[in-house]
N, C-alpha and C. Protein backbone atom coordinates (compact mmCIF):
# COMPACT_ATOMS: atom_id res chain seq x y z
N UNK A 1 19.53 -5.46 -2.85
CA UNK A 1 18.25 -5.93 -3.41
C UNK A 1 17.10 -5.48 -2.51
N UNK A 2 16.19 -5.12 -3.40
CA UNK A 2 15.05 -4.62 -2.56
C UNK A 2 14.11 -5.40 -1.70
N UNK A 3 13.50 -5.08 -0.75
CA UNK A 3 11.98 -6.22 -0.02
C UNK A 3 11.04 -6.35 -1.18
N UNK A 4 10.39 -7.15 -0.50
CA UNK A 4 9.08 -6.98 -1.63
C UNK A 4 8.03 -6.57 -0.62
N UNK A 5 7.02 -6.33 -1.31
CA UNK A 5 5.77 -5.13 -0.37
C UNK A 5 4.40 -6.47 -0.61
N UNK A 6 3.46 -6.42 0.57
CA UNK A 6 2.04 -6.62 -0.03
C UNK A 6 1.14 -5.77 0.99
N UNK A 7 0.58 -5.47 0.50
CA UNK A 7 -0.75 -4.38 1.35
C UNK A 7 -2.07 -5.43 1.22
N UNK A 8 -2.23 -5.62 2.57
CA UNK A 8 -3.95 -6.37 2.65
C UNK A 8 -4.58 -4.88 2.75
N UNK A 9 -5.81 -5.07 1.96
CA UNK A 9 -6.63 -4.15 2.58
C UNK A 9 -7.89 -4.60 2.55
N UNK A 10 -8.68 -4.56 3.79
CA UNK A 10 -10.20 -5.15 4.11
C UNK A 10 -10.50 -4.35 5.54
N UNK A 11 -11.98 -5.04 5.28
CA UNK A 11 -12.80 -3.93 6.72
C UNK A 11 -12.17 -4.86 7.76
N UNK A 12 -12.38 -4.14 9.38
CA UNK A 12 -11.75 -4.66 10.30
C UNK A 12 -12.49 -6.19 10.71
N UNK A 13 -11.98 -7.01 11.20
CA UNK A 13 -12.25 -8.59 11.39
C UNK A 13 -12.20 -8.93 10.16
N UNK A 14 -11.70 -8.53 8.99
CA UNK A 14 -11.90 -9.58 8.00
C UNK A 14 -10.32 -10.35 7.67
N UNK A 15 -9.51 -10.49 8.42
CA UNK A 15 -8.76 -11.74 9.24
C UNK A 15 -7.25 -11.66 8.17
N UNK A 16 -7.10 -9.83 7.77
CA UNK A 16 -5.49 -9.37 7.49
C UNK A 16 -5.01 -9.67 8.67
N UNK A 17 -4.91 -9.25 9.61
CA UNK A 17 -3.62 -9.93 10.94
C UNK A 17 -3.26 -11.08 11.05
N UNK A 18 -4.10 -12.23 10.52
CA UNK A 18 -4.05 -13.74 11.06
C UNK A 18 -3.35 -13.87 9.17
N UNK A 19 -3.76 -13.46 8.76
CA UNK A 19 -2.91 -13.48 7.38
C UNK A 19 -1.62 -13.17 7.37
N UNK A 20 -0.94 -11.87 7.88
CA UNK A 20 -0.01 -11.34 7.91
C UNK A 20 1.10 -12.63 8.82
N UNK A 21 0.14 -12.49 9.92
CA UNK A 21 1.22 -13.71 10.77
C UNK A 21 1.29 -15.03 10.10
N UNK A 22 0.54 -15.22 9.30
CA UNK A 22 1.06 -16.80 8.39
C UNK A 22 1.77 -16.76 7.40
N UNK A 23 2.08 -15.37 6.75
CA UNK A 23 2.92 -15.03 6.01
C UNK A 23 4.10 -14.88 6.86
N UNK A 24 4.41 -14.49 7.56
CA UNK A 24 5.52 -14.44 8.23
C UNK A 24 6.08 -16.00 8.99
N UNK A 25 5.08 -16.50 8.69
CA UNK A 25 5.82 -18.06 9.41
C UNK A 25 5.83 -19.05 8.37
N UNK A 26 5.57 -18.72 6.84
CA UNK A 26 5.03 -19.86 6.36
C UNK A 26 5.74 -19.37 4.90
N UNK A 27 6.08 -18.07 4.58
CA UNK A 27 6.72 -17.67 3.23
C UNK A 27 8.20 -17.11 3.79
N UNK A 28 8.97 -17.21 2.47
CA UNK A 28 10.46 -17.59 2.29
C UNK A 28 10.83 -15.91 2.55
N UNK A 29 11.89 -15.44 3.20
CA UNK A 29 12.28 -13.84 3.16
C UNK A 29 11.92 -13.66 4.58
N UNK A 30 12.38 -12.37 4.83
CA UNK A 30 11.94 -11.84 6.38
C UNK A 30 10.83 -10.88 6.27
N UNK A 31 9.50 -10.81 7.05
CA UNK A 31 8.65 -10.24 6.60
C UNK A 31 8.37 -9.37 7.88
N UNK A 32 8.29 -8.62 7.60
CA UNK A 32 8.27 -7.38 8.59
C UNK A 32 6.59 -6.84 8.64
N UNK A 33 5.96 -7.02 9.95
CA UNK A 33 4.25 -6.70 9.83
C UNK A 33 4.39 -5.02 10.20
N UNK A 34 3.98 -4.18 9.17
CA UNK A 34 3.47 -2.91 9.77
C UNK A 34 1.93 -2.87 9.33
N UNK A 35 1.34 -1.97 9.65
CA UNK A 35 0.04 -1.23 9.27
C UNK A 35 -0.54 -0.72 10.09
N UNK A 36 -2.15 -0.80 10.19
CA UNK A 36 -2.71 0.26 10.68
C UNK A 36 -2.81 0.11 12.26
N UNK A 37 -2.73 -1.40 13.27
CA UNK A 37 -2.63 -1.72 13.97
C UNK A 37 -1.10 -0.86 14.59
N UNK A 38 -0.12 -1.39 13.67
CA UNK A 38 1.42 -1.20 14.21
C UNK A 38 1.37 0.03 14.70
N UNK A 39 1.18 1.33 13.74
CA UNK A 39 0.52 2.44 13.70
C UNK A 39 0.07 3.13 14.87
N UNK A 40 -0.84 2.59 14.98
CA UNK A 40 -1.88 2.92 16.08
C UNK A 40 -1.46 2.94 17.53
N UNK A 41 -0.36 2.10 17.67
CA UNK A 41 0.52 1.61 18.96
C UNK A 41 1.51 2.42 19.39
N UNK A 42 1.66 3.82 17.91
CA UNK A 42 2.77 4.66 18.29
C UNK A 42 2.01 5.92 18.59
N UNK A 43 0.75 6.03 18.59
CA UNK A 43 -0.07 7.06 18.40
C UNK A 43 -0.85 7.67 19.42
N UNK A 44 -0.50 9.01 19.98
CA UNK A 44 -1.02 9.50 20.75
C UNK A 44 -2.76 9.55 21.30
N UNK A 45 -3.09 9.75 22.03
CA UNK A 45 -4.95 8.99 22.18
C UNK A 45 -5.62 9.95 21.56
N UNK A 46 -5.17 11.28 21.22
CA UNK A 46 -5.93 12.05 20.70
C UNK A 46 -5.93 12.39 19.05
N UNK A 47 -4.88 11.38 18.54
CA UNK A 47 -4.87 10.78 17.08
C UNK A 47 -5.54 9.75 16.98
N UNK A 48 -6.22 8.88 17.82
CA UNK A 48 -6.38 7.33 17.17
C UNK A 48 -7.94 7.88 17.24
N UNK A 49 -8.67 6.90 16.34
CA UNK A 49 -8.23 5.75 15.79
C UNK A 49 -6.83 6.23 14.20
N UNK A 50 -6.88 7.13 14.19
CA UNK A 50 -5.42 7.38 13.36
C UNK A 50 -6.18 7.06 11.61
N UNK A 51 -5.24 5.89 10.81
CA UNK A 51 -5.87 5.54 9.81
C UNK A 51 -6.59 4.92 9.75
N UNK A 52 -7.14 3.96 10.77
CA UNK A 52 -8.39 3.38 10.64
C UNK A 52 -9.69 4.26 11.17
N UNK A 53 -9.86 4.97 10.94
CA UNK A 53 -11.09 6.53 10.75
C UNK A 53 -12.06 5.52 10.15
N UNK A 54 -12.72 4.97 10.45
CA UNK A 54 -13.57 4.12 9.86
C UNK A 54 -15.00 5.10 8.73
N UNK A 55 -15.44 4.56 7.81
CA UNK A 55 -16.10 5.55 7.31
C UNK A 55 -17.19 6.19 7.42
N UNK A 56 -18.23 7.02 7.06
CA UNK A 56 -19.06 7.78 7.38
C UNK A 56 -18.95 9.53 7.53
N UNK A 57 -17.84 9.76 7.65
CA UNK A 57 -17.27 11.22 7.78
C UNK A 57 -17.87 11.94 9.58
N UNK A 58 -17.32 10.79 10.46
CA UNK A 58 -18.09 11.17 11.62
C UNK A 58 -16.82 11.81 12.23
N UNK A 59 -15.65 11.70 11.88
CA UNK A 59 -14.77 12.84 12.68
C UNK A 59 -14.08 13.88 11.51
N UNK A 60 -14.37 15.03 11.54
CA UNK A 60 -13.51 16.01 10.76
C UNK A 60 -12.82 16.68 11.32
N UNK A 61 -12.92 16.38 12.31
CA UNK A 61 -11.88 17.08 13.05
C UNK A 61 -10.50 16.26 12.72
N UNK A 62 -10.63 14.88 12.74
CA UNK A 62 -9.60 13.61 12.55
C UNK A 62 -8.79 14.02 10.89
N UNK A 63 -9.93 14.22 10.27
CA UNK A 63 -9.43 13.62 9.10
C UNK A 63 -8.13 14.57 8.76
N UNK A 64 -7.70 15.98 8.86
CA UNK A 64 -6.73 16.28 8.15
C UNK A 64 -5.63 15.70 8.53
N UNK A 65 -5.35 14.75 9.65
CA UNK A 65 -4.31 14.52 10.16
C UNK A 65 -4.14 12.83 9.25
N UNK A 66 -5.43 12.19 8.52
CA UNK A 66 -5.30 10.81 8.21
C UNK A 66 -4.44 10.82 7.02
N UNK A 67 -4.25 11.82 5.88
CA UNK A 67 -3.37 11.79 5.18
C UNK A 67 -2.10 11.68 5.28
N UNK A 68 -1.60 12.62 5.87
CA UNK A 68 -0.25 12.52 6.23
C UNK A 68 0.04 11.11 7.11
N UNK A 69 -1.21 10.54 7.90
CA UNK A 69 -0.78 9.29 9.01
C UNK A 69 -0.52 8.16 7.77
N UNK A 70 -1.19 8.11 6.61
CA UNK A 70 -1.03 7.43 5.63
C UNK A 70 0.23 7.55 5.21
N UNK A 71 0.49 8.22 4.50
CA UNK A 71 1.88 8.82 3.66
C UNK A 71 3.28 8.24 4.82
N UNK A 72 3.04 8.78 5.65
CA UNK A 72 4.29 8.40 6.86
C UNK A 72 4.41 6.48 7.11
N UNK A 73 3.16 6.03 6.59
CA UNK A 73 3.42 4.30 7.16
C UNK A 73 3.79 4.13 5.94
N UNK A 74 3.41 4.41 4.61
CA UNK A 74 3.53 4.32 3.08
C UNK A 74 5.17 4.65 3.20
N UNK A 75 6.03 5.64 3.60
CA UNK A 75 7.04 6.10 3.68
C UNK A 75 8.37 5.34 4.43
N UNK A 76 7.25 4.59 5.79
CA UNK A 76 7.81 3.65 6.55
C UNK A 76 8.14 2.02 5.57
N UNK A 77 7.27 2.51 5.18
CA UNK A 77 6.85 0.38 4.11
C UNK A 77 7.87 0.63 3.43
N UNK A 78 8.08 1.80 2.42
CA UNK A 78 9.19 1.64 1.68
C UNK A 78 10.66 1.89 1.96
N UNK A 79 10.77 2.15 2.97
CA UNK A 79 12.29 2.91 3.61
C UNK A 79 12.90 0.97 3.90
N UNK A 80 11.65 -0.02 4.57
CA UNK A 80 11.57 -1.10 5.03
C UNK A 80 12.12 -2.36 3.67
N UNK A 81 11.67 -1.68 2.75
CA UNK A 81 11.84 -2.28 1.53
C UNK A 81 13.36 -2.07 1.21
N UNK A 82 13.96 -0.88 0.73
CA UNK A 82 14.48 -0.10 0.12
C UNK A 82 15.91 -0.95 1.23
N UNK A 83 15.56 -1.02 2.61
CA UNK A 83 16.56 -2.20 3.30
C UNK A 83 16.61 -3.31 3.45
N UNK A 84 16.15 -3.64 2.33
CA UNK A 84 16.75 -5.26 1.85
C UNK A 84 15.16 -5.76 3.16
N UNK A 85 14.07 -5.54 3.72
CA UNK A 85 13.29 -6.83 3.94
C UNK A 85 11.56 -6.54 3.71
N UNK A 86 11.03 -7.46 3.58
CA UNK A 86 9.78 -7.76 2.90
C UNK A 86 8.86 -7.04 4.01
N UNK A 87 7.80 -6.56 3.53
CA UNK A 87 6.61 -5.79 4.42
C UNK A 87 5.56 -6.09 4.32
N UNK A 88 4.73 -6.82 4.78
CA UNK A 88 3.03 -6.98 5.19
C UNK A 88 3.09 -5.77 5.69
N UNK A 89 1.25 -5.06 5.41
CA UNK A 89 0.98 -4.31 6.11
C UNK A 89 -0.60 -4.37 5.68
N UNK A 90 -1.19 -4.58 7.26
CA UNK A 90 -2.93 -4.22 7.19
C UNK A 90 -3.37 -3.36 7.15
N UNK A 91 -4.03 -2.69 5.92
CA UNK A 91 -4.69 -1.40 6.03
C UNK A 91 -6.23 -1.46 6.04
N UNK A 92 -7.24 -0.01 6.08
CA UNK A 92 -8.35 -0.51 5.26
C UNK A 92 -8.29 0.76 4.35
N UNK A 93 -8.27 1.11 2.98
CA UNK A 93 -8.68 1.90 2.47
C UNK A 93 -9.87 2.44 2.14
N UNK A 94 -10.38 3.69 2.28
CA UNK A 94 -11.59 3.73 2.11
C UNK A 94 -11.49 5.08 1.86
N UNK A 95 -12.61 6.16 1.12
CA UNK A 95 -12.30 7.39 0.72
C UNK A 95 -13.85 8.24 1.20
N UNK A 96 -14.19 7.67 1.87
CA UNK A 96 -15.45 7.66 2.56
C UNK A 96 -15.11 9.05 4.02
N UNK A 97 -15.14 10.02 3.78
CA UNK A 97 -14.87 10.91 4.68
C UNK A 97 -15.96 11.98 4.57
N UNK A 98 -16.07 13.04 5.40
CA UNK A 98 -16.77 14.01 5.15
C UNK A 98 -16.34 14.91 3.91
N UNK A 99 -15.38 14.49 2.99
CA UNK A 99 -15.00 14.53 1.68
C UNK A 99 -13.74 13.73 1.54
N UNK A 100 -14.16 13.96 0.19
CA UNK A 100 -12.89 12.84 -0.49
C UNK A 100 -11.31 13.12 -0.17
N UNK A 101 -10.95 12.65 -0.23
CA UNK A 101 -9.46 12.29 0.23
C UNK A 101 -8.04 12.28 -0.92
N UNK A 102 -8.93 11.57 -1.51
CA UNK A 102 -7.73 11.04 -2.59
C UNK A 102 -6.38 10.05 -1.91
N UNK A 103 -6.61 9.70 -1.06
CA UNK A 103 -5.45 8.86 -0.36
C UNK A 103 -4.70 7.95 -0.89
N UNK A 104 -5.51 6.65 -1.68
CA UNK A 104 -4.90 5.55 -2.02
C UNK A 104 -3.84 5.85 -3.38
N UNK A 105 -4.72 6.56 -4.26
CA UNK A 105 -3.33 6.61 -5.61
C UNK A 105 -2.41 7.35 -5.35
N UNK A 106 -2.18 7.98 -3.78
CA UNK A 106 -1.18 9.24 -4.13
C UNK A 106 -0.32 8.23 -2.83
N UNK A 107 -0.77 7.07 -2.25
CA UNK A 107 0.04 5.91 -1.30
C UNK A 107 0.54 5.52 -2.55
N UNK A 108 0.19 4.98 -3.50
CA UNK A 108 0.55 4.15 -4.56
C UNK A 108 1.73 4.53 -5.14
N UNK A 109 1.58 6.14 -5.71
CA UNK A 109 2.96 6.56 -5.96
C UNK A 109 3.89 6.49 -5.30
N UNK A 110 4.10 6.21 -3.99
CA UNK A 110 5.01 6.46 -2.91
C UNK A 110 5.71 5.03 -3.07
N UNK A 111 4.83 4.03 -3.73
CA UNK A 111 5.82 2.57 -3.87
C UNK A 111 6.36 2.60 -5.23
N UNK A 112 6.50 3.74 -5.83
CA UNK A 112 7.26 3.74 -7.33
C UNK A 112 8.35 3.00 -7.60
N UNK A 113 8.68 1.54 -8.12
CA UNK A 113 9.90 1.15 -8.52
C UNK A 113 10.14 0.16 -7.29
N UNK A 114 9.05 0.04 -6.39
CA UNK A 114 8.88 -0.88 -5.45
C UNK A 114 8.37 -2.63 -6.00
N UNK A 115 8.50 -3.65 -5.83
CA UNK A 115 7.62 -4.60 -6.68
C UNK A 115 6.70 -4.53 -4.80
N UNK A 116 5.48 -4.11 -5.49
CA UNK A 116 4.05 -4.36 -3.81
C UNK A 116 3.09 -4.75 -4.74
N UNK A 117 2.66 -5.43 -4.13
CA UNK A 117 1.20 -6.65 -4.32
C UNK A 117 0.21 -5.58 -3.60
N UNK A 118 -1.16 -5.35 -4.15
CA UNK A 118 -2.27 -5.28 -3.65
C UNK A 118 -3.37 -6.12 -3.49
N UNK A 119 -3.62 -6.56 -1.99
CA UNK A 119 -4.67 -7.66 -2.12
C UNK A 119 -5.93 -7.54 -1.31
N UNK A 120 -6.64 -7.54 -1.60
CA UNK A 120 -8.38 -7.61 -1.07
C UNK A 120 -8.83 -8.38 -0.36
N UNK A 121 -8.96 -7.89 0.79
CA UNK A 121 -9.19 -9.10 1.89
C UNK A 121 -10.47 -9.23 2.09
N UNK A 122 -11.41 -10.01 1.21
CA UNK A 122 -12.61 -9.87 1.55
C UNK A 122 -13.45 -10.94 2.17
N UNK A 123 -14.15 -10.55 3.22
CA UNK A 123 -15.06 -11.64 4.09
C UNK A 123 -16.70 -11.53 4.33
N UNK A 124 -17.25 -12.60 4.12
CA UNK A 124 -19.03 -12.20 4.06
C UNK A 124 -19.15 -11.58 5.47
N UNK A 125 -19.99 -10.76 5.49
CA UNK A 125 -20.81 -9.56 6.68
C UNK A 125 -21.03 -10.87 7.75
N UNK A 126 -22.02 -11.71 7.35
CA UNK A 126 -22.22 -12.95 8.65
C UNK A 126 -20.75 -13.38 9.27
N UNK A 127 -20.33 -13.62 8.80
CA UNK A 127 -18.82 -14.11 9.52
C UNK A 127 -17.70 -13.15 9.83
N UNK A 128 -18.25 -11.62 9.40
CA UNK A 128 -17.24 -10.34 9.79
C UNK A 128 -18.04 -10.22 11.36
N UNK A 129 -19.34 -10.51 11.38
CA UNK A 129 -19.86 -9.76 12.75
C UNK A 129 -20.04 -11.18 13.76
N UNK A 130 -19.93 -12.36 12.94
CA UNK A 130 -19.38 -13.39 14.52
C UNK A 130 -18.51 -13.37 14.95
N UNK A 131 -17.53 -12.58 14.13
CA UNK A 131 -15.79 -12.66 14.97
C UNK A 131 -15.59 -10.87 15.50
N UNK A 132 -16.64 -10.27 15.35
CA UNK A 132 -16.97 -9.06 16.01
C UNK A 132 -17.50 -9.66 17.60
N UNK A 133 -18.67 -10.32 17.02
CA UNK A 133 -19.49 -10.20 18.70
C UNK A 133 -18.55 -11.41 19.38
N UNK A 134 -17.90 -12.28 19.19
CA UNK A 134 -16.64 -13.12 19.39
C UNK A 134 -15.49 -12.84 20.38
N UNK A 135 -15.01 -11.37 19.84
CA UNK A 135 -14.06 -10.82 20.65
C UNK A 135 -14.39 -9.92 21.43
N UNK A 136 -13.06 -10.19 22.65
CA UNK A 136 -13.45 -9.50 23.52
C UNK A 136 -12.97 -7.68 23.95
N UNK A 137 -12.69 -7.28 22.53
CA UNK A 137 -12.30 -5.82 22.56
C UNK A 137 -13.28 -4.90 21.96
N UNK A 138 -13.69 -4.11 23.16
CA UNK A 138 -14.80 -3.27 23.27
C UNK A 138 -15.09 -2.26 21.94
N UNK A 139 -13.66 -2.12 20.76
CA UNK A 139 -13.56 -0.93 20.26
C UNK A 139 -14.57 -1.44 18.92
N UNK A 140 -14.90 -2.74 18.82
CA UNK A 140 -15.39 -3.53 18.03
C UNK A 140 -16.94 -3.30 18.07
N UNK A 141 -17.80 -2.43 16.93
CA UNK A 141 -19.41 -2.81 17.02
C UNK A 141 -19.48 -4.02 16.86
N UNK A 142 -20.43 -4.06 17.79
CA UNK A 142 -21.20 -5.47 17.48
C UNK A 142 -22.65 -5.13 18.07
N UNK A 143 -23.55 -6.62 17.86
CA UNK A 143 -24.63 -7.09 18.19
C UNK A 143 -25.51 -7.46 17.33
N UNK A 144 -26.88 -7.50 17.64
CA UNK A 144 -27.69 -8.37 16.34
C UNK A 144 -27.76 -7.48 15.07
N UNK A 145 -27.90 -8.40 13.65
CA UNK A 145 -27.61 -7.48 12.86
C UNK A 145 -26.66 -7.42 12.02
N UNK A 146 -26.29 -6.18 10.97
CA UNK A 146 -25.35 -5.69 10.63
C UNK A 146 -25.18 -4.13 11.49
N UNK A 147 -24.47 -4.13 12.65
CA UNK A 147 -24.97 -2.35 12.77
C UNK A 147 -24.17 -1.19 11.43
N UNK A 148 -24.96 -0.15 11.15
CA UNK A 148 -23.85 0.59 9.89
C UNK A 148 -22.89 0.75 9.81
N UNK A 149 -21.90 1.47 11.05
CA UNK A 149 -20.40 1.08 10.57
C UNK A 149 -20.23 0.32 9.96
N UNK A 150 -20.55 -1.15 10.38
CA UNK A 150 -19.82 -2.33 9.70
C UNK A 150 -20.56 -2.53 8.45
N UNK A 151 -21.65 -1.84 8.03
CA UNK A 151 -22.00 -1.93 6.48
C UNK A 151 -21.53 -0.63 5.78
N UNK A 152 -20.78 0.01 6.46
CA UNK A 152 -20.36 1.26 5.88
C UNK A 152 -19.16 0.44 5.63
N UNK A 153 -18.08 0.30 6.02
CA UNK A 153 -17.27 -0.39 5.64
C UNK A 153 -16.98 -1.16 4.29
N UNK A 154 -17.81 -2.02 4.92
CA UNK A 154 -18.02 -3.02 3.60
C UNK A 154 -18.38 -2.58 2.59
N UNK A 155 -18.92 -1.80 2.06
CA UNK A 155 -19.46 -0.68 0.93
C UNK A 155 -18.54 0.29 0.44
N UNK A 156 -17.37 0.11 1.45
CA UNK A 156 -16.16 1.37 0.83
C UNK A 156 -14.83 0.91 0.91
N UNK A 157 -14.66 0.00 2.08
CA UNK A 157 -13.29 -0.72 1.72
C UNK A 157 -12.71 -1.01 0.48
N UNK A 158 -13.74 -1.90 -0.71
CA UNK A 158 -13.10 -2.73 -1.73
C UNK A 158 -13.23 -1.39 -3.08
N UNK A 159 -13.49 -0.50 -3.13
CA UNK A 159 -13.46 0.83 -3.89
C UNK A 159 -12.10 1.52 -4.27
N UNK A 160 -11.96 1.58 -5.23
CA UNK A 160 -12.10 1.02 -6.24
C UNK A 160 -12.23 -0.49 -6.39
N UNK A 161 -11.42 -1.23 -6.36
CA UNK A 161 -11.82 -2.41 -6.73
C UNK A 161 -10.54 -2.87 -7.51
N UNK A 162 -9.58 -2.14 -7.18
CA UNK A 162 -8.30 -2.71 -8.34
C UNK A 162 -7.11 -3.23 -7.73
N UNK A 163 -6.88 -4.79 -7.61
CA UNK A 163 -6.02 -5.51 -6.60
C UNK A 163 -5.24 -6.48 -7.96
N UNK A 164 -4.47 -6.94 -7.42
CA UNK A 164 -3.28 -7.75 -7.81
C UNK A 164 -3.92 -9.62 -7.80
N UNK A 165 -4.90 -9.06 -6.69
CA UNK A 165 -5.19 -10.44 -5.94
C UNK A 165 -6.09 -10.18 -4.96
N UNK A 166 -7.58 -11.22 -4.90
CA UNK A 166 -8.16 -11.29 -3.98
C UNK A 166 -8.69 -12.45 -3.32
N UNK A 167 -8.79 -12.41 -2.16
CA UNK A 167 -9.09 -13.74 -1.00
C UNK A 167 -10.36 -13.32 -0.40
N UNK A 168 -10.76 -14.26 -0.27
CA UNK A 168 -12.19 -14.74 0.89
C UNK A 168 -11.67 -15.03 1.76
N UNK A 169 -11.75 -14.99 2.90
CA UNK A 169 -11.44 -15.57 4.31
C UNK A 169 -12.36 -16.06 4.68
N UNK A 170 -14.06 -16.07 4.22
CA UNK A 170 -14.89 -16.81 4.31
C UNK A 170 -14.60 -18.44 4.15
N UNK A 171 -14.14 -18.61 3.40
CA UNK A 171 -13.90 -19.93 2.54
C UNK A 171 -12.26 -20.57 3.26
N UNK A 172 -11.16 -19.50 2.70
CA UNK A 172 -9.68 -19.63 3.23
C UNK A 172 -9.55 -19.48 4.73
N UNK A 173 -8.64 -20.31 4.45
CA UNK A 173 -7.54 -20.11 5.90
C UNK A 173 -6.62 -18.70 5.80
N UNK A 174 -6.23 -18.70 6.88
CA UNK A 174 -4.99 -17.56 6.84
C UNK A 174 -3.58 -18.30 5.63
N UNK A 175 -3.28 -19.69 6.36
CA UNK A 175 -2.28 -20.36 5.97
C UNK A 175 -2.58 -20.30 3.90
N UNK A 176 -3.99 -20.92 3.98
CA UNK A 176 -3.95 -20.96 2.52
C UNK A 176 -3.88 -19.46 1.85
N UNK A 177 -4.58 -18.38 2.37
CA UNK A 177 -4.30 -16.52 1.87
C UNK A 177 -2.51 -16.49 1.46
N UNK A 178 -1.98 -16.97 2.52
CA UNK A 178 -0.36 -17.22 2.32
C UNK A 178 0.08 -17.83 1.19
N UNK A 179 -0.28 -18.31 0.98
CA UNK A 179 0.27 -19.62 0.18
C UNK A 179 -0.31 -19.07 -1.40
N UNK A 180 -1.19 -18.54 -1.48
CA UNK A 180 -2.03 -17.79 -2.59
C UNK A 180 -1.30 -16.26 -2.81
N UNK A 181 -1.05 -16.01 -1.65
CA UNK A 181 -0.25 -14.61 -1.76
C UNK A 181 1.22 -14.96 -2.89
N UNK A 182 2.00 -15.82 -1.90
CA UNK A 182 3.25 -16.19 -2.14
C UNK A 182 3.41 -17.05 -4.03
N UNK A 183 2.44 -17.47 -4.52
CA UNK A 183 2.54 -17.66 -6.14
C UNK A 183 1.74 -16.23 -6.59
N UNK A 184 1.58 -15.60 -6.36
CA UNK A 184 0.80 -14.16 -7.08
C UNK A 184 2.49 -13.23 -6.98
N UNK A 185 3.07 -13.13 -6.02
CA UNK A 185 4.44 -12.71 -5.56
C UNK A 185 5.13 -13.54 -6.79
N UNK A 186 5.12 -14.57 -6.96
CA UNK A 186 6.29 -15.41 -7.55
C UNK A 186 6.10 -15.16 -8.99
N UNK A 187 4.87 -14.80 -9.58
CA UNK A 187 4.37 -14.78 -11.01
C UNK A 187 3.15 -12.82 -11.10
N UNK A 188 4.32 -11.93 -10.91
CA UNK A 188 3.64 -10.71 -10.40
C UNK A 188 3.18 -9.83 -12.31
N UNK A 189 1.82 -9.49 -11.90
CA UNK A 189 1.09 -9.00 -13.32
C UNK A 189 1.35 -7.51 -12.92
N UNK A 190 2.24 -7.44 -14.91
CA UNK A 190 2.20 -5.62 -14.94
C UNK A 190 0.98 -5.93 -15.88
N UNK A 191 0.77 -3.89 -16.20
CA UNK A 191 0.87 -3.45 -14.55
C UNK A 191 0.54 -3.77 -13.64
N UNK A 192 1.34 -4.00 -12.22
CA UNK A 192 0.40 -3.70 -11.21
C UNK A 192 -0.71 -2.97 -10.54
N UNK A 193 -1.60 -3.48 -9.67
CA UNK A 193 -2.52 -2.55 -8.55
C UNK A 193 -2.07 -1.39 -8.75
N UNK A 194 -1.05 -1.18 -8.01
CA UNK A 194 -0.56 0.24 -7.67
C UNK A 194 0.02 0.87 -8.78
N UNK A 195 0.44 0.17 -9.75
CA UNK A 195 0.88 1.23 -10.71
C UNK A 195 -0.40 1.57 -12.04
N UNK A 196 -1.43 1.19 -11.58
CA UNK A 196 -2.55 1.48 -12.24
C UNK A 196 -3.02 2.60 -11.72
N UNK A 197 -3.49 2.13 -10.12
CA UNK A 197 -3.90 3.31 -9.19
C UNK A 197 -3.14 4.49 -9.40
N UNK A 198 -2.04 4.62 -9.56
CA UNK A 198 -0.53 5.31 -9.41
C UNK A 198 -1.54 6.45 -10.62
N UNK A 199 -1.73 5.58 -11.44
CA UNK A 199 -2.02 6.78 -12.53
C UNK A 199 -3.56 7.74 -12.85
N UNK A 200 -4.26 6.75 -11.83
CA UNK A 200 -5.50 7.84 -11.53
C UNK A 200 -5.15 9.13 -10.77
N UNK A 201 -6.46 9.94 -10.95
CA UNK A 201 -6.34 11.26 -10.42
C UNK A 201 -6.33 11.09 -8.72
């Protein structure tokens, strides 16, 4: 029997990790966290930031390598599946490069015959940049404001716009995202996210 899949995808601080880990302590199955974090930890310094290339098209030098960094965790999620256990994984999608990409529907195909949830992790800008200027890791813009990255983001993360399921973390807890995840899982709408995406160009 197969895992089951869910892909968060939201701009960075908008609180997929603290999600992922309440899914893993709080829903039924073994849930295995990969994404763009996990990723990033196997990745040489002169690949990263890897798939989180945040948008604007400020590295082209980066980008031919973000496809394939995609496809290989997409490849990883399902190999993860395909052995009997369940996969969280934080991404951010975004197609926002010094050209288009096409990334997400051609990830999508790669979960063919997979049951994966797509869900939208979305959080208001005021409360993405207090838990920016909040923490204490430098790789994080911050300061007064929105600075653009972080409104670039937000403007390209949720693009298309086609999820299974979406959360505020404004409002939610991690625990309750879980718990919202886990009946969307239990009562899953065809088509799915991905097998919609699956069929765009």
């Amino acid at each position: 029997m197969t895992g089951r899949i869910v892909i968060l995808n939201g701009a960075p601080r908008a609180g997929k990790s603290s999600i992922a880990a309440a899914m893993q302590t709080s829903l039924p199955g073994t849930w295995i966290n990969l994404g763009v974090d996990a990723q990033n930890r196997t990745l040489p310094p002169h690949l990263l930031p890897g798939i989180g290339l945040r948008p604007g098209g400020e590295r082209p030098d980066l980008e031919p390598m973000v496809r394939p960094l995609f496809l290989a965790l997409y490849a990883a999620i399902a190999a993860h599946a395909r052995a009997g256990f369940d996969v969280v994984a934080d991404v951010g999608h975004h197609d926002h490069y010094s050209q288009a990409l096409g990334i997400l529907p051609e990830c999508a195909r790669s979960l063919d015959g997979l049951d994966a949830l797509f869900v939208g992790v979305h959080c208001p800008l005021d409360v993405i940049m207090t838990r920016r200027n909040a923490h204490p890791d430098s790789q994080y813009v911050k300061g007064e404001g929105v600075p653009a990255p972080v409104q670039r983001w937000q403007d390209a993360v949720h693009v298309p716009g086609i999820y299974d399921l979406s959360l505020d973390t404004g409002t939610l807890t991690p625990g309750a995202c879980a718990q919202a995840i886990g009946a969307a899982l239990a009562a899953p709408q065809r088509p799915s996210a991905f097998e919609r995406l699956a069929a765009t160009a």
